[in-house]
C-alpha atoms as a PDB file:
ATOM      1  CA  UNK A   1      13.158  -5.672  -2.001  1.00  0.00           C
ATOM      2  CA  UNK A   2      10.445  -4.645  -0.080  1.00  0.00           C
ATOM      3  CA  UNK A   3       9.750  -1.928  -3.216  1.00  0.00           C
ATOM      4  CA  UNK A   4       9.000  -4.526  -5.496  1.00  0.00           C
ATOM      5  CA  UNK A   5       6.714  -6.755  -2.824  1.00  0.00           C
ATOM      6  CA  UNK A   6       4.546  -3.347  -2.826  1.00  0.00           C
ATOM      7  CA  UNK A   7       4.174  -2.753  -6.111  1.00  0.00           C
ATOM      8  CA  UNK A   8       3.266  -6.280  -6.983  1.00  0.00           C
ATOM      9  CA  UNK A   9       0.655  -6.015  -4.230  1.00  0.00           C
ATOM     10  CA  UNK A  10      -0.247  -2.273  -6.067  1.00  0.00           C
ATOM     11  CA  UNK A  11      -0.801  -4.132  -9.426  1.00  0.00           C
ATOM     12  CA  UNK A  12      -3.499  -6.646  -7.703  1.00  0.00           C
ATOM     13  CA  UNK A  13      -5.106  -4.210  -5.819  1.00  0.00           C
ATOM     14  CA  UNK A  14      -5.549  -2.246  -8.783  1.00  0.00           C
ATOM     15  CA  UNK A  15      -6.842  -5.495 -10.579  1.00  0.00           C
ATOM     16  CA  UNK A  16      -8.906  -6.480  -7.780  1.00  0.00           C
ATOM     17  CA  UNK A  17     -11.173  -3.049  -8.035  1.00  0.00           C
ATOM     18  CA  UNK A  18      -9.378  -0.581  -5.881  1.00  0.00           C
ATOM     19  CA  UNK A  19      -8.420   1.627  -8.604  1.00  0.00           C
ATOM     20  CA  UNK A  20      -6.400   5.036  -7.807  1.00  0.00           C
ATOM     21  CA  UNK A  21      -7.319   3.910  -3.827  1.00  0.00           C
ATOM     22  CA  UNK A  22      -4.644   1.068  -4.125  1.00  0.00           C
ATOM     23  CA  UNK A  23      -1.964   3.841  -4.897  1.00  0.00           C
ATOM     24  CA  UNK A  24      -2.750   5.490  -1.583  1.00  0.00           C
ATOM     25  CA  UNK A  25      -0.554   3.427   1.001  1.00  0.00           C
ATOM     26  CA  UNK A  26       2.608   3.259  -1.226  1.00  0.00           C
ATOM     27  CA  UNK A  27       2.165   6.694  -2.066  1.00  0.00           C
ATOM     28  CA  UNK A  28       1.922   8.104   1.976  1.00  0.00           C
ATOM     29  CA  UNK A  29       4.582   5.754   2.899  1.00  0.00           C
ATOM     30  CA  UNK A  30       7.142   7.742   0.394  1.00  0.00           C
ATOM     31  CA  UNK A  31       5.912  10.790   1.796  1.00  0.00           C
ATOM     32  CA  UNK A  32       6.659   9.687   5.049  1.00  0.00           C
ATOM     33  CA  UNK A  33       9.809   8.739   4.104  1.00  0.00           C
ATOM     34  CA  UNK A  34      10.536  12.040   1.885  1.00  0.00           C
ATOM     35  CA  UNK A  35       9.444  14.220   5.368  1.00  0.00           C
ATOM     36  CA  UNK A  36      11.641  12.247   7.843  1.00  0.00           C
ATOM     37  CA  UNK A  37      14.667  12.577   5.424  1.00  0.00           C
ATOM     38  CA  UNK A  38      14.263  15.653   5.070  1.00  0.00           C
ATOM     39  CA  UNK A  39      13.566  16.447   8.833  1.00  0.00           C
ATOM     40  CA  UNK A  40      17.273  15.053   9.239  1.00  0.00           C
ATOM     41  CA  UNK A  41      16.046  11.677  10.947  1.00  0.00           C
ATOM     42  CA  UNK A  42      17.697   8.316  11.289  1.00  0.00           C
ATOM     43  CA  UNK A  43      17.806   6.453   7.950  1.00  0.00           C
ATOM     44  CA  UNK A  44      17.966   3.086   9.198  1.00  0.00           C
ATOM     45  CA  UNK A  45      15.611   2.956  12.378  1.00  0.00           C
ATOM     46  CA  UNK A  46      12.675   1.772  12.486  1.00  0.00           C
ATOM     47  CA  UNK A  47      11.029   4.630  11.684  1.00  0.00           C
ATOM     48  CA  UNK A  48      11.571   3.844   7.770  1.00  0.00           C
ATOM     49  CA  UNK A  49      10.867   0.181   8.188  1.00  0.00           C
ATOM     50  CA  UNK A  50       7.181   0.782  10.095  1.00  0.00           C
ATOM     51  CA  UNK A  51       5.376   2.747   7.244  1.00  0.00           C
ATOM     52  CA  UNK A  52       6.310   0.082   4.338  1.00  0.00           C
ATOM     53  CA  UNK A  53       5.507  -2.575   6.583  1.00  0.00           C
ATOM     54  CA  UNK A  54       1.823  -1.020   7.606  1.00  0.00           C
ATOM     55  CA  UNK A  55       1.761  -0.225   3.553  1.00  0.00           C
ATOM     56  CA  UNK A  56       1.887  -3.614   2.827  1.00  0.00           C
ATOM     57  CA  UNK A  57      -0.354  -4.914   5.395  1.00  0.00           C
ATOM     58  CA  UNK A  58      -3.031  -2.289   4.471  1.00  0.00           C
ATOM     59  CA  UNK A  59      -2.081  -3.705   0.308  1.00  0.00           C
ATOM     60  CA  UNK A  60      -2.217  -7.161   1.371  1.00  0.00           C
ATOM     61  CA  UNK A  61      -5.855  -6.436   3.152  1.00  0.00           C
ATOM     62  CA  UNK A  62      -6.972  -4.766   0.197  1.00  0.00           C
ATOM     63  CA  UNK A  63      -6.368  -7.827  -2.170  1.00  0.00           C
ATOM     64  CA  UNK A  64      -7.866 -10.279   0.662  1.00  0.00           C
ATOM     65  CA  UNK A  65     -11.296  -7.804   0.462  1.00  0.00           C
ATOM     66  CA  UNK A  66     -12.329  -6.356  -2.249  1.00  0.00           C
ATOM     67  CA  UNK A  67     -14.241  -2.626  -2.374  1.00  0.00           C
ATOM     68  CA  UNK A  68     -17.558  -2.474  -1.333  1.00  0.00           C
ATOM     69  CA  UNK A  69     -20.047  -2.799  -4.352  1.00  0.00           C
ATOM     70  CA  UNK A  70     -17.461  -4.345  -6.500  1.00  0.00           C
ATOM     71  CA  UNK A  71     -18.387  -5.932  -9.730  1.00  0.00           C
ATOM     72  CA  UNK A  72     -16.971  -8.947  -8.408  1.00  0.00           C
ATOM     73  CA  UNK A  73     -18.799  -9.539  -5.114  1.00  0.00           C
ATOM     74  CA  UNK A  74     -22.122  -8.497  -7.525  1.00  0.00           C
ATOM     75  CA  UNK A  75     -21.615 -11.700 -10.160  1.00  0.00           C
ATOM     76  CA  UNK A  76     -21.165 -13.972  -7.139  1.00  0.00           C
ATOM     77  CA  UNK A  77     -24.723 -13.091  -6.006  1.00  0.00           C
END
């Protein structure tokens, strides 16, 4: 569930001006995931649940501010 939250959040990111940048968090948070599984780790502690969560924090605070020198903070000047 959590899966599709983040890559709804990707697509507005993306639409919002971040570009290939907005890929980044969902992108570390599988290889997070990919390393600890294959390190042998727990599969349901928290250590799976903390990287999506700070993913989609870090997607949500992209969508809430835009990049620097977007074209959309430049038409509302």
């Amino acid at each position: 569930m959590l899966l599709f939250i983040e890559i709804i959040l990707t697509i507005f990111a993306w639409r919002k001006g971040w570009k290939w940048l907005s890929l980044l968090p969902v992108g570390i948070c599988v290889a997070i995931g990919f390393f600890i599984g294959l390190t042998g780790g727990d599969l349901e502690g928290p250590a799976f649940f903390v990287p999506d969560l700070i993913a989609t924090l870090a997607l949500i605070l992209m969508i809430i501010k835009g990049p620097k020198g977007s074209e959309t903070e430049k038409t509302e000047e």
